[in-house]
C-alpha atoms as a PDB file:
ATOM      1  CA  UNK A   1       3.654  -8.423  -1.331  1.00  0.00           C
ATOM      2  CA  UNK A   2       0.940  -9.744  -3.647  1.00  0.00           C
ATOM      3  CA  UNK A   3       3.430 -10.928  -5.591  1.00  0.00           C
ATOM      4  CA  UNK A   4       4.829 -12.623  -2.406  1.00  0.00           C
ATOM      5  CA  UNK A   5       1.610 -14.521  -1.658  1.00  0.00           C
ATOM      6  CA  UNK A   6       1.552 -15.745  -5.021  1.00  0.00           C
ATOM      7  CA  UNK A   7       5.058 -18.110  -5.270  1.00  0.00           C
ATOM      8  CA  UNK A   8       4.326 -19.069  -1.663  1.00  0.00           C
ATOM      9  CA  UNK A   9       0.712 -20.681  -2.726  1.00  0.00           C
ATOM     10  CA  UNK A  10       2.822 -21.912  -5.628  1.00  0.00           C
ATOM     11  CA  UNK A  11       5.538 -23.894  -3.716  1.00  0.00           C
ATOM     12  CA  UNK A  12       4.250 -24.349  -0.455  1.00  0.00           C
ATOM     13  CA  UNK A  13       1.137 -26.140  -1.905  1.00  0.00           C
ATOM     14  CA  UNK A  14       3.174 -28.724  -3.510  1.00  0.00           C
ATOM     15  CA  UNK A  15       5.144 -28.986  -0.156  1.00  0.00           C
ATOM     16  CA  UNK A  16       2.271 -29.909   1.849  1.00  0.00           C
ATOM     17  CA  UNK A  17       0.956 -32.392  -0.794  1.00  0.00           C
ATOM     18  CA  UNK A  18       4.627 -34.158  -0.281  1.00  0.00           C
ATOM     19  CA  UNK A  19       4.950 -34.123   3.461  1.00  0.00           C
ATOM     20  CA  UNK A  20       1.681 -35.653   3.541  1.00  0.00           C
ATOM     21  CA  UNK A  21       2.169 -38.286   1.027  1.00  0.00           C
ATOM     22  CA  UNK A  22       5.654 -38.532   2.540  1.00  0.00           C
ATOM     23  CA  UNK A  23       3.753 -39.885   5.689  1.00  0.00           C
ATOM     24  CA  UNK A  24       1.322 -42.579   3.895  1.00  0.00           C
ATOM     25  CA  UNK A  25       4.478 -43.952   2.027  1.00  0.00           C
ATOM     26  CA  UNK A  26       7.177 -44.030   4.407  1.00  0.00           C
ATOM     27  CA  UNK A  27       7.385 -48.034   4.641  1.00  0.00           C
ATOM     28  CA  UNK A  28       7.317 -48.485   1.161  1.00  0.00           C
ATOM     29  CA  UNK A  29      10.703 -46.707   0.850  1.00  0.00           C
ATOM     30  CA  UNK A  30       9.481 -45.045  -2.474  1.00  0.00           C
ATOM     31  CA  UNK A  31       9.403 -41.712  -0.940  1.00  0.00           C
ATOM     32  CA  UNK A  32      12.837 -41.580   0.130  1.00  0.00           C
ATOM     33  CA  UNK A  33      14.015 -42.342  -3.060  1.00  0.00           C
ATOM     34  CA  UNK A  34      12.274 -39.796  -4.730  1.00  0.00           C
ATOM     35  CA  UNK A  35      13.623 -37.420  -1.859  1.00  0.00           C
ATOM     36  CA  UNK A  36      16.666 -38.296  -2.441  1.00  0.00           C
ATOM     37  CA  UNK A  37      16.470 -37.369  -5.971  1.00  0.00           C
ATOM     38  CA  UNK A  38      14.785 -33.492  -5.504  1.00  0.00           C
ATOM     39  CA  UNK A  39      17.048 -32.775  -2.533  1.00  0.00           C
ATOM     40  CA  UNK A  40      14.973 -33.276   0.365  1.00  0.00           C
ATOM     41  CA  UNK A  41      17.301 -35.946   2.329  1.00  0.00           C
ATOM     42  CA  UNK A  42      19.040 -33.670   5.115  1.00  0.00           C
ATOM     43  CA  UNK A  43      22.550 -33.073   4.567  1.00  0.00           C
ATOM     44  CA  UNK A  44      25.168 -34.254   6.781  1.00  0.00           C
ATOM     45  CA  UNK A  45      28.087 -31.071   7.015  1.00  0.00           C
ATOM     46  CA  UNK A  46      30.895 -33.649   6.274  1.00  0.00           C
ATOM     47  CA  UNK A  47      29.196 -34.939   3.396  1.00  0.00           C
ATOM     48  CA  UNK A  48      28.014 -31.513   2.000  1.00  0.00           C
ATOM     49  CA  UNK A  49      29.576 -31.222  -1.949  1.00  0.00           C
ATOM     50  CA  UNK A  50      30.790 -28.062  -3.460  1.00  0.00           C
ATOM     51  CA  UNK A  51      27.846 -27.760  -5.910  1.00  0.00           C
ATOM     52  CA  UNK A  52      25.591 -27.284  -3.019  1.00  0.00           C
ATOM     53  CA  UNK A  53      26.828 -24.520  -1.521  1.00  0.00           C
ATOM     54  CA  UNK A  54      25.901 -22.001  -4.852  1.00  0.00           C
ATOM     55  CA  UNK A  55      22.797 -20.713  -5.436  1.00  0.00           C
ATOM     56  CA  UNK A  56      20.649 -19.145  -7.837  1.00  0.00           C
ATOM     57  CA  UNK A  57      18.417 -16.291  -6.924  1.00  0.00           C
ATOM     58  CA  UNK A  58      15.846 -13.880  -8.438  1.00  0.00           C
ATOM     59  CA  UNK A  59      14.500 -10.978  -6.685  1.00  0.00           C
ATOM     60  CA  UNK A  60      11.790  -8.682  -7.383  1.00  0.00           C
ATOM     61  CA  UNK A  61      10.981  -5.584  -5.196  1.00  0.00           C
ATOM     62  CA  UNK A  62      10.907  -1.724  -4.952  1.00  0.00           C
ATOM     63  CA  UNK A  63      13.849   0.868  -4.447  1.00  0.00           C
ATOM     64  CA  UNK A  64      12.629   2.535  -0.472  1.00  0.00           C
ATOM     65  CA  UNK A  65      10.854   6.245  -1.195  1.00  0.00           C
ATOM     66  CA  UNK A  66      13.783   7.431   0.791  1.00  0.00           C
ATOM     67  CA  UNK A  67      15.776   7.409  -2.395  1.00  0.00           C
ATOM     68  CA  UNK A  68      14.107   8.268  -4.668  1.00  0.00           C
ATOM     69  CA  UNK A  69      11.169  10.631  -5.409  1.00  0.00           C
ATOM     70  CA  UNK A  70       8.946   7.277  -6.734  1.00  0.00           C
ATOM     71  CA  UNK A  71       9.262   3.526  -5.641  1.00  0.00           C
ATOM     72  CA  UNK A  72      11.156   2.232  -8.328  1.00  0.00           C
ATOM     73  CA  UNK A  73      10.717  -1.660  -9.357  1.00  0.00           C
ATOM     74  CA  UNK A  74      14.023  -3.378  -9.636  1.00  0.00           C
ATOM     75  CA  UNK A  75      14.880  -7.287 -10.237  1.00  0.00           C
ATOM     76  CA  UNK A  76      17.866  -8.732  -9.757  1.00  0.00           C
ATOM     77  CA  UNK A  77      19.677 -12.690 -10.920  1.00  0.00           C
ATOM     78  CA  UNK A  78      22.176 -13.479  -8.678  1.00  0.00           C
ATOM     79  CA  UNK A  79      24.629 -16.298  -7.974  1.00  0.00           C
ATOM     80  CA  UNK A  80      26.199 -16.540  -4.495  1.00  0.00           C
ATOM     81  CA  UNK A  81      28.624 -19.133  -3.256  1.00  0.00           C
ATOM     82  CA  UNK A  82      30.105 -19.470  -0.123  1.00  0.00           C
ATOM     83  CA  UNK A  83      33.277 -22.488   0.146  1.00  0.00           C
ATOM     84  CA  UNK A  84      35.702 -23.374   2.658  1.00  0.00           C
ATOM     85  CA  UNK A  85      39.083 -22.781   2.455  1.00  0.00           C
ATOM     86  CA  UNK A  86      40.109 -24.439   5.383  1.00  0.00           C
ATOM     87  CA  UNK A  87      37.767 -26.437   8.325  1.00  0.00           C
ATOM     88  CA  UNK A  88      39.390 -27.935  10.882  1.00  0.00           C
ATOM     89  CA  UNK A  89      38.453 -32.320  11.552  1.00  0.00           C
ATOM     90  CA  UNK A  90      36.557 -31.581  14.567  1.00  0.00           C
ATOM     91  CA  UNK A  91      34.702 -28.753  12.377  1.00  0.00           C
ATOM     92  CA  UNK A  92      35.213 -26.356  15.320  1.00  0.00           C
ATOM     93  CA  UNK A  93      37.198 -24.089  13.551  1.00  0.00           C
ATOM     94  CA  UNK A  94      36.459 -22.740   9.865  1.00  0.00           C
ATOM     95  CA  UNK A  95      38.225 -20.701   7.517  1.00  0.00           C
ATOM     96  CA  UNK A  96      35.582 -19.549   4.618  1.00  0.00           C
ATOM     97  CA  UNK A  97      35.295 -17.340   1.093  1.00  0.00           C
ATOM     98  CA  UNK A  98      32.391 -16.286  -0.573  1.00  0.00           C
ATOM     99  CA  UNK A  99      31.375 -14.460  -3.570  1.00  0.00           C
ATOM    100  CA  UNK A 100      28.415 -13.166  -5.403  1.00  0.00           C
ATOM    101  CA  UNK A 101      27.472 -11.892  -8.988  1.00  0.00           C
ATOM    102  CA  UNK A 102      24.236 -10.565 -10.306  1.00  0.00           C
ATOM    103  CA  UNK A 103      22.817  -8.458 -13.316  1.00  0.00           C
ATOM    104  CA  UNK A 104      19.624  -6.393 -13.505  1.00  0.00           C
ATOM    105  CA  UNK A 105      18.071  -7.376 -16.643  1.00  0.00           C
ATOM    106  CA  UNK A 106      21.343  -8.021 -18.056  1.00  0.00           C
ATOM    107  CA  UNK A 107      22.302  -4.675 -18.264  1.00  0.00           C
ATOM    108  CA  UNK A 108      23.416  -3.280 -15.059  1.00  0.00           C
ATOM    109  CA  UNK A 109      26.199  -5.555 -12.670  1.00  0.00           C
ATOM    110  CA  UNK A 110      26.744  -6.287  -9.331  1.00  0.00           C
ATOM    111  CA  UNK A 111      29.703  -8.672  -7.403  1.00  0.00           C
ATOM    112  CA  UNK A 112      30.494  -9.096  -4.218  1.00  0.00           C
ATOM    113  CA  UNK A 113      33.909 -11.323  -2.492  1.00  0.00           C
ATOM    114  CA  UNK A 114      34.845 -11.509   1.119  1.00  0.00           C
ATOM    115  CA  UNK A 115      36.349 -14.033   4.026  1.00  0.00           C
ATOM    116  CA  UNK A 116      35.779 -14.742   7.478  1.00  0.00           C
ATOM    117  CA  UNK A 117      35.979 -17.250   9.797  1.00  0.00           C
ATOM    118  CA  UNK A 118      34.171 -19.134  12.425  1.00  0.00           C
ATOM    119  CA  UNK A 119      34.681 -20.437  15.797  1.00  0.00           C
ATOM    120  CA  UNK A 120      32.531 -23.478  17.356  1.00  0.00           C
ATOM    121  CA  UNK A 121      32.929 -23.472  20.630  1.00  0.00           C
ATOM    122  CA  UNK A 122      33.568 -27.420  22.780  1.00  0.00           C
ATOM    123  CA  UNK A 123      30.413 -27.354  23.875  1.00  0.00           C
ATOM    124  CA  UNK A 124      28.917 -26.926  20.322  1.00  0.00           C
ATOM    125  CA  UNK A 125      25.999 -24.364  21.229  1.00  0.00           C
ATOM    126  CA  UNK A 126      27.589 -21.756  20.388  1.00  0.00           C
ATOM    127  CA  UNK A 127      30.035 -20.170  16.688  1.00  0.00           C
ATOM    128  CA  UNK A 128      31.539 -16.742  16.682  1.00  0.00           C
ATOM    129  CA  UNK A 129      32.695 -15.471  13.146  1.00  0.00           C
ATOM    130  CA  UNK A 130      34.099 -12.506  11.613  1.00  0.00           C
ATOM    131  CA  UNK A 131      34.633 -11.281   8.113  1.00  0.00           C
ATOM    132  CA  UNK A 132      35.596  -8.578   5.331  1.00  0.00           C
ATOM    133  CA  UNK A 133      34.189  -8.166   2.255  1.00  0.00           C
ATOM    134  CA  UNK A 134      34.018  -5.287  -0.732  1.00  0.00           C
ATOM    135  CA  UNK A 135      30.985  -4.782  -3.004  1.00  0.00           C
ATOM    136  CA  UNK A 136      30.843  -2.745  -5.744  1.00  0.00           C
ATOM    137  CA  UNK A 137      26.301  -2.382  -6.542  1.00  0.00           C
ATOM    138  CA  UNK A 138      25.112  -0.951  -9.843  1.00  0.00           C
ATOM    139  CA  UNK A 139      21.312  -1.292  -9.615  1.00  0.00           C
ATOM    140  CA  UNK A 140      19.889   0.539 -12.443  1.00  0.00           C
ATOM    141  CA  UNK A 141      18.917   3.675 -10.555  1.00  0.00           C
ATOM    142  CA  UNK A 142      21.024   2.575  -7.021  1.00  0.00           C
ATOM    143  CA  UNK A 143      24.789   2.670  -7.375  1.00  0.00           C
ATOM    144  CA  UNK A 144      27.136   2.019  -4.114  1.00  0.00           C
ATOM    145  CA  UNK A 145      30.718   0.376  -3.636  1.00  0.00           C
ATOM    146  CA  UNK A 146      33.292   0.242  -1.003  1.00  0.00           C
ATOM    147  CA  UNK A 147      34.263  -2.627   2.065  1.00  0.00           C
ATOM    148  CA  UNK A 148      32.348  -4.259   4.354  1.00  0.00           C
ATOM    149  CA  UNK A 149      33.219  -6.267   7.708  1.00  0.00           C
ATOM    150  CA  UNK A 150      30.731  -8.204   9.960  1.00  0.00           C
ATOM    151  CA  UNK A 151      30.952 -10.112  13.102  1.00  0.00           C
ATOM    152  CA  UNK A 152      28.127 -12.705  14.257  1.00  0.00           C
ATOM    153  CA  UNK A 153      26.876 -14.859  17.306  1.00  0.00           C
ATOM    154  CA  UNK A 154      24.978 -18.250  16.528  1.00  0.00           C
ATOM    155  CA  UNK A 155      23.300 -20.111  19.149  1.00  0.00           C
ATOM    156  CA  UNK A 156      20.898 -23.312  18.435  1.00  0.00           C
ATOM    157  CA  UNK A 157      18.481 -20.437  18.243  1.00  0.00           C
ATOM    158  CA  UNK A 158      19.283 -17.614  16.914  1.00  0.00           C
ATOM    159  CA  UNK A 159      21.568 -15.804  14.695  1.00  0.00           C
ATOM    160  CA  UNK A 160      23.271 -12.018  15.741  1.00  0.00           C
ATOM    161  CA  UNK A 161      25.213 -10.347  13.113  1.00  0.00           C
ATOM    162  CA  UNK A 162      26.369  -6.559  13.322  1.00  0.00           C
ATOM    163  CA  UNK A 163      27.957  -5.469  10.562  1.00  0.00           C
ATOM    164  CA  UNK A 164      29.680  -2.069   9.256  1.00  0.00           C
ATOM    165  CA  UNK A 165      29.914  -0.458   5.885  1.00  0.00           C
ATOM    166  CA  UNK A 166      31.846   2.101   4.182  1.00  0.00           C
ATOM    167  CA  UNK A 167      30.250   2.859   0.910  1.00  0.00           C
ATOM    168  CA  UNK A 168      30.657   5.796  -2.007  1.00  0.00           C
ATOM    169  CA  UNK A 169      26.783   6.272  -3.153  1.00  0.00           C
ATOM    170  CA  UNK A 170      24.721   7.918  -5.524  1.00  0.00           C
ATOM    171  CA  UNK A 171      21.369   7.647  -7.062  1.00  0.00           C
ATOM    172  CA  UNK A 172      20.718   7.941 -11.083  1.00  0.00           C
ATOM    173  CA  UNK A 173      20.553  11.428 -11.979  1.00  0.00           C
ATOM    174  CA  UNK A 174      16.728  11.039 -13.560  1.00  0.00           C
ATOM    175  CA  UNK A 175      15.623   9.468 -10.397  1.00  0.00           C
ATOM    176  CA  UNK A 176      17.403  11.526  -7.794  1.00  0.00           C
ATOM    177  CA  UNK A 177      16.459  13.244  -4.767  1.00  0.00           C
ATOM    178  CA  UNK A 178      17.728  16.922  -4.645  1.00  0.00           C
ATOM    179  CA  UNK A 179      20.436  15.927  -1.836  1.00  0.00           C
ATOM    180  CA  UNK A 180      21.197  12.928  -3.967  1.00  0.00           C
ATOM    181  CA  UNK A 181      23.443  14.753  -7.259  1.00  0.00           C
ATOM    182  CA  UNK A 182      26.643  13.906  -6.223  1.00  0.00           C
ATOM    183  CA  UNK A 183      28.455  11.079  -4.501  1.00  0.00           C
ATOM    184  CA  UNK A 184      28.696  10.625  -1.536  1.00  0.00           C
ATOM    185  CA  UNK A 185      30.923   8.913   0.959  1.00  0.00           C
ATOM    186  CA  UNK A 186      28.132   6.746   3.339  1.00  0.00           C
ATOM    187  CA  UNK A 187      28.806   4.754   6.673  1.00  0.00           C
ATOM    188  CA  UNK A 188      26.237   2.261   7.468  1.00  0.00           C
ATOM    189  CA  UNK A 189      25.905  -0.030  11.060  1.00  0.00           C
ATOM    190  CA  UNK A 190      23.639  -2.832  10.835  1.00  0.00           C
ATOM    191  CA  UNK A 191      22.034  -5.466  13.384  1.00  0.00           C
ATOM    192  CA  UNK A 192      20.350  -7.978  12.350  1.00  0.00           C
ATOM    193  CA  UNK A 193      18.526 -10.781  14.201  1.00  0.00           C
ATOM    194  CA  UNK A 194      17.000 -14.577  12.849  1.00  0.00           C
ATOM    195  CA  UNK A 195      15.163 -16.678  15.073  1.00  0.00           C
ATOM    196  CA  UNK A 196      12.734 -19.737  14.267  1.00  0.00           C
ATOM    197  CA  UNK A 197       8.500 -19.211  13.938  1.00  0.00           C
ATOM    198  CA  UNK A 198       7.612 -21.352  17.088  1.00  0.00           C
ATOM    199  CA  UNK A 199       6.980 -24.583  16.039  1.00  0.00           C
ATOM    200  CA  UNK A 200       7.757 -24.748  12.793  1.00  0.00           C
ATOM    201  CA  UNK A 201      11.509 -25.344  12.339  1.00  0.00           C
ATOM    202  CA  UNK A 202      11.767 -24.625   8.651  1.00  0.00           C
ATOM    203  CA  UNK A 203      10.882 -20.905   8.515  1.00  0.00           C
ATOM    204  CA  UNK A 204      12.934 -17.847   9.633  1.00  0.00           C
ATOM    205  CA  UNK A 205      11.579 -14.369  11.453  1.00  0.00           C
ATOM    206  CA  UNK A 206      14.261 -12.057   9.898  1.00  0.00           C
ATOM    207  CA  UNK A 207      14.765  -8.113  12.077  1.00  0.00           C
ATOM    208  CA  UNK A 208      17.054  -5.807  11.338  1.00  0.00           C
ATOM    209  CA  UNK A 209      17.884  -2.153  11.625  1.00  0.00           C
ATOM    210  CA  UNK A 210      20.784   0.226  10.174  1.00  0.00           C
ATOM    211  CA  UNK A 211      21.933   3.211  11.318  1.00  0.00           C
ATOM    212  CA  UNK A 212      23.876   5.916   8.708  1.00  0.00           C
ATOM    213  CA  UNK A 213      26.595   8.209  10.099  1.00  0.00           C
ATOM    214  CA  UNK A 214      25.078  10.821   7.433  1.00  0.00           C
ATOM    215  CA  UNK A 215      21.802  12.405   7.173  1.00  0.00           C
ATOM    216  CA  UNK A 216      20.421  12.046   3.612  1.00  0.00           C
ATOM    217  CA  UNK A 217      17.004  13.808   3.304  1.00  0.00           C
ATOM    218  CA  UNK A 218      16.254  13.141   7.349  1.00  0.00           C
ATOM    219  CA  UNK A 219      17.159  11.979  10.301  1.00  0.00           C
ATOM    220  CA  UNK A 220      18.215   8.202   9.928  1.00  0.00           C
ATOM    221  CA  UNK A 221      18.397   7.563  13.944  1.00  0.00           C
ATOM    222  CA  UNK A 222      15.955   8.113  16.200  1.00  0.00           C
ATOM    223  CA  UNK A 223      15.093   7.139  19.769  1.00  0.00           C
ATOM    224  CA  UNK A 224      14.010   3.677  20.570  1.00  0.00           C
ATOM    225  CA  UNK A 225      11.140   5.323  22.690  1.00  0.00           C
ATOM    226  CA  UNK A 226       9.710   7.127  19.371  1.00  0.00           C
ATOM    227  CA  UNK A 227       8.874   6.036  16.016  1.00  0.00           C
ATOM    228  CA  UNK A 228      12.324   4.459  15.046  1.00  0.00           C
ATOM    229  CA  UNK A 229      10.787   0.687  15.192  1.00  0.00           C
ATOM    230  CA  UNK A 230       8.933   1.830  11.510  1.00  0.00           C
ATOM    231  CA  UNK A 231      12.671   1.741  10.212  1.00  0.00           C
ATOM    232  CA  UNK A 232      13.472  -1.599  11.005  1.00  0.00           C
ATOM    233  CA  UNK A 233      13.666  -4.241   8.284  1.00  0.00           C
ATOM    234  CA  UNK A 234      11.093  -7.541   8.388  1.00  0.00           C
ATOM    235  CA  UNK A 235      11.560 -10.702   6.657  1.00  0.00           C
ATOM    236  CA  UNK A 236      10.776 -14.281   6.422  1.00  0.00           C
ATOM    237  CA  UNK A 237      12.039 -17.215   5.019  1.00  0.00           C
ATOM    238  CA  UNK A 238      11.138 -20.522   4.235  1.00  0.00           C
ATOM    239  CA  UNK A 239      12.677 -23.684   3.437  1.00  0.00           C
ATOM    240  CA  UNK A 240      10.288 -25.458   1.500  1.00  0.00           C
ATOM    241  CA  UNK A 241      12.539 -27.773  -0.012  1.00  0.00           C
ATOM    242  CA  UNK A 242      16.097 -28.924   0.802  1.00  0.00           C
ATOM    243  CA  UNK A 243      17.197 -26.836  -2.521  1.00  0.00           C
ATOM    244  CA  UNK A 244      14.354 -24.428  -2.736  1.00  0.00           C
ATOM    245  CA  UNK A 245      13.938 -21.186  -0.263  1.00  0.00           C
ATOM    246  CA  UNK A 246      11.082 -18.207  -0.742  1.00  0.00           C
ATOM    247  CA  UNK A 247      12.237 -14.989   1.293  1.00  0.00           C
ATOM    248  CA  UNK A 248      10.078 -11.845   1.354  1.00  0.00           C
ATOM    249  CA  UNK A 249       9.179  -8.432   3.566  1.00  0.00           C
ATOM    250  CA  UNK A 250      10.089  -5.126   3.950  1.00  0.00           C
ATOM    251  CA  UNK A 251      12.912  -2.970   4.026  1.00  0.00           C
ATOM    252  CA  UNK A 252      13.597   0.089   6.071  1.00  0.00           C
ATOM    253  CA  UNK A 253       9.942   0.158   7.834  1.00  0.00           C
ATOM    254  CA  UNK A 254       6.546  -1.408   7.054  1.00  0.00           C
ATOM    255  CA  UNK A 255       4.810  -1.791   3.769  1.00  0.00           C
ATOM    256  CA  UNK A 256       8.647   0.163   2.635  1.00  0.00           C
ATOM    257  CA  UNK A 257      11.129  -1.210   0.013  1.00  0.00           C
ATOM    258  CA  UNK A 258       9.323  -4.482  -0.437  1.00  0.00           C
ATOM    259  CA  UNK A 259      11.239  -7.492  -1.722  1.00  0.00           C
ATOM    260  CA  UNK A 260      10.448 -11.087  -2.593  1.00  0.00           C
ATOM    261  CA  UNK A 261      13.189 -13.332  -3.542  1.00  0.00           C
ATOM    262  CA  UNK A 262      13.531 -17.121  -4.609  1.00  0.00           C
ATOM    263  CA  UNK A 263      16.644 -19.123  -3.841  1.00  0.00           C
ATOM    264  CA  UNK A 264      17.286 -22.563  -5.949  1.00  0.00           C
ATOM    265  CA  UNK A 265      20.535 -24.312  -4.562  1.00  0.00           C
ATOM    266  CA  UNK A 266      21.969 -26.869  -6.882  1.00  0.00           C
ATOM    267  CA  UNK A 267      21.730 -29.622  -4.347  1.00  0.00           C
ATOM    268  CA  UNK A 268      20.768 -29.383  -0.046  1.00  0.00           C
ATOM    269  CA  UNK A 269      23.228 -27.066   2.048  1.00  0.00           C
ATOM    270  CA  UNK A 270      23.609 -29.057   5.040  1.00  0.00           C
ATOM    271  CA  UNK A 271      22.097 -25.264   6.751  1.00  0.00           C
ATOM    272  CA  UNK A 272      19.137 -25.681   5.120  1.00  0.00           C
ATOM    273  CA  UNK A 273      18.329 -28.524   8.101  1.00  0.00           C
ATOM    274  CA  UNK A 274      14.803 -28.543   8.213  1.00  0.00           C
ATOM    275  CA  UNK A 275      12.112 -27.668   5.487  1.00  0.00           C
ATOM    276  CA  UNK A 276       8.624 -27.947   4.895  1.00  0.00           C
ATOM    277  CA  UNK A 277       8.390 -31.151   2.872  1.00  0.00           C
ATOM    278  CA  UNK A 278      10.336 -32.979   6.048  1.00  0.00           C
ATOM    279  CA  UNK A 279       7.683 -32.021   7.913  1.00  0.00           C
ATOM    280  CA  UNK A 280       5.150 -28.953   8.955  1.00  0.00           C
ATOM    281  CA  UNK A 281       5.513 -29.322  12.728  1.00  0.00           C
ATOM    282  CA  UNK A 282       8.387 -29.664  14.555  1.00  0.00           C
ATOM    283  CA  UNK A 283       8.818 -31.677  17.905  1.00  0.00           C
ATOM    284  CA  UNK A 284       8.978 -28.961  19.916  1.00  0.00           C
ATOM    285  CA  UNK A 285       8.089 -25.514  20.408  1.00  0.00           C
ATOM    286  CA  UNK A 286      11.380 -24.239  19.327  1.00  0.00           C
ATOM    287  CA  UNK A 287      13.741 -26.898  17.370  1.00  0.00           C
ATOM    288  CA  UNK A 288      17.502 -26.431  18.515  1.00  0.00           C
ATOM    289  CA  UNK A 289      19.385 -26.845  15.632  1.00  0.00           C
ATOM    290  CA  UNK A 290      23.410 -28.197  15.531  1.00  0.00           C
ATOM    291  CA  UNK A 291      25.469 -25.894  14.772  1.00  0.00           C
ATOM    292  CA  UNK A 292      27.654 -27.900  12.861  1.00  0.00           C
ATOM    293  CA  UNK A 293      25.439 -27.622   9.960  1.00  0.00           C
ATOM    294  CA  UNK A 294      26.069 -23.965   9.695  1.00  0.00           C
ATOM    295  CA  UNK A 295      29.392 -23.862   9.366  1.00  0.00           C
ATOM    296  CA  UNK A 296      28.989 -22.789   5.888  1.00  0.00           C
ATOM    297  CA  UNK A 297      25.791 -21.062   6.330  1.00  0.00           C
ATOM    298  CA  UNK A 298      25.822 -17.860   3.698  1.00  0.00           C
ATOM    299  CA  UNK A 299      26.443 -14.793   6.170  1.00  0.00           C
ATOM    300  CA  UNK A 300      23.966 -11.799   6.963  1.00  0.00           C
ATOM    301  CA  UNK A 301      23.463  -8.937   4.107  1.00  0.00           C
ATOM    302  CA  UNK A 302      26.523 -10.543   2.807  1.00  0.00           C
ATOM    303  CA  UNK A 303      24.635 -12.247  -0.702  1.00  0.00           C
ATOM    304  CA  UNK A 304      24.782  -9.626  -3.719  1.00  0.00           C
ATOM    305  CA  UNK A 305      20.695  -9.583  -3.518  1.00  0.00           C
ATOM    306  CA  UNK A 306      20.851  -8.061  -0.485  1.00  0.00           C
ATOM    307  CA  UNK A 307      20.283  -4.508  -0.629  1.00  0.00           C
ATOM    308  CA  UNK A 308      18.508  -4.640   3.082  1.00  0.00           C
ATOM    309  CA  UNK A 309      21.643  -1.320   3.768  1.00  0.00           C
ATOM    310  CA  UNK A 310      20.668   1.080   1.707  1.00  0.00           C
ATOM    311  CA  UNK A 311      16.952   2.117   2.699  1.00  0.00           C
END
């Protein structure tokens, strides 16, 4: 995580420095024109352009001991996109794709291409969505492919997705574990749960857990009652600018499979609503957000740097 610490001093700082100047200059209207300029002016859903829906991402992290017999460093570019292929007027009802690419060190590939759609509901507090996707991973040491499909809740809150995977998996035969030399066929369940930090509406408390049909090495499910809460996956994100994210924590249990990952958008999602240089503190202790903003929002595990199901 130390490496963690070290881009969030580097773009937080500069955040801060902006969201205070922001203040001082506000009737001078030089600020918003330079926010305008680096992304920071929130995004209206109806307004949102193509361009600002892809992403460019770097991640840096370890492969989880559980598969293999030393952490193993990985990094991995990415581009995602997610774009609509049909959303109703009213933007109650929207029919999406997305699709991601990425290469470790240039050597190794990785895509990833699904659907779904989502449901607001009248009352606006509430989307439903569904989805199917396939994903074929080749992670230097880490190789998995096969179809995915996901359904999720989103409140002005918080964000439920459960999602199911059917994967054919094996590890690199130098780096193996002994019950890792062949393939093998591997169903994975996931739940995963965002919610808001209180109080500060541009950060994200990221949970998860997955559970594997088959045992590799050890039991994968145990008991809520015993020690299965040190399998669970941790994460945070934050928005510091309307086109910059920083995302970090641990996969499959604490101080396991640590990541840190940087996300550059080419201009503002309209789902990236609130970030730091808006503001530190929100208005309230937790910020409902509308919905309509995240019609497009990219989907749970389903970005090609998301490796948070195999651990």
């Amino acid at each position: 995580m130390k490496r963690f610490i070290s881009l969030l001093a580097l773009v937080v700082l500069p955040a801060l420095a902006w969201s205070a100047d922001a203040v001082t200059q506000q009737s001078s209207g030089y600020a918003d024109k330079v926010k305008s300029c680096v992304c920071m002016t929130p995004t209206n859903p109806r307004d949102e352009c193509m361009l600002s829906r892809i992403d460019l991402g770097v991640d840096f992290g370890r492969l989880p001991s559980r598969l293999v017999k030393k952490d193993k460093k990985y990094d991995l570019w990415s581009i995602n996109t997610i774009q609509p292929i049909y959303r109703s007027d009213d933007m109650h009802n929207t029919l999406l794709g997305f699709l991601g690419i990425g290469s470790a060190k240039w050597k190794k590939g990785a895509w990833n291409i699904g659907t779904g759609y989502r449901h607001l509901t009248a009352s606006a507090d509430h989307m439903f969505g569904v989805g199917v996707s396939y994903r074929h991973f080749d992670l230097r040491h880490l190789h998995f492919r096969g179809p995915q499909a996901y359904v999720e809740w989103l409140t002005q809150y918080t964000t439920l997705t459960l999602g199911r995977a059917w994967y054919r998996m094996h590890v690199s035969e130098h780096a193996q574990r002994n019950f890792l030399k062949d393939k093998h066929n591997l169903d994975v369940t996931s739940l995963d749960l965002a919610f808001q930090f209180p109080g500060l509406p541009w950060t994200q408390v990221l949970v998860g857990r997955s559970w594997f049909q088959e045992k590799i090495g050890r039991k994968c499910f145990k008991s809520f009652h015993g020690n299965s809460f040190k399998k669970l996956d941790y994460g945070l994100r934050f928005n510091i600018f309307g086109c910059l994210a920083l995302e970090g924590g641990y996969l499959g249990g604490w101080g396991n499979g640590a990541f840190v990952r940087l996300i550059l958008n080419i201009g503002r999602p309209a789902s990236n609503e609130y970030t730091l240089a808006d503001g530190i503190l929100g208005n309230e202790v937790f910020t409902p957000r509308d919905l309509k903003n995240y019609t497009l929002a990219p989907v749970a595990r389903e970005r090609i740097d998301s490796i948070a199901q195999i651990k």
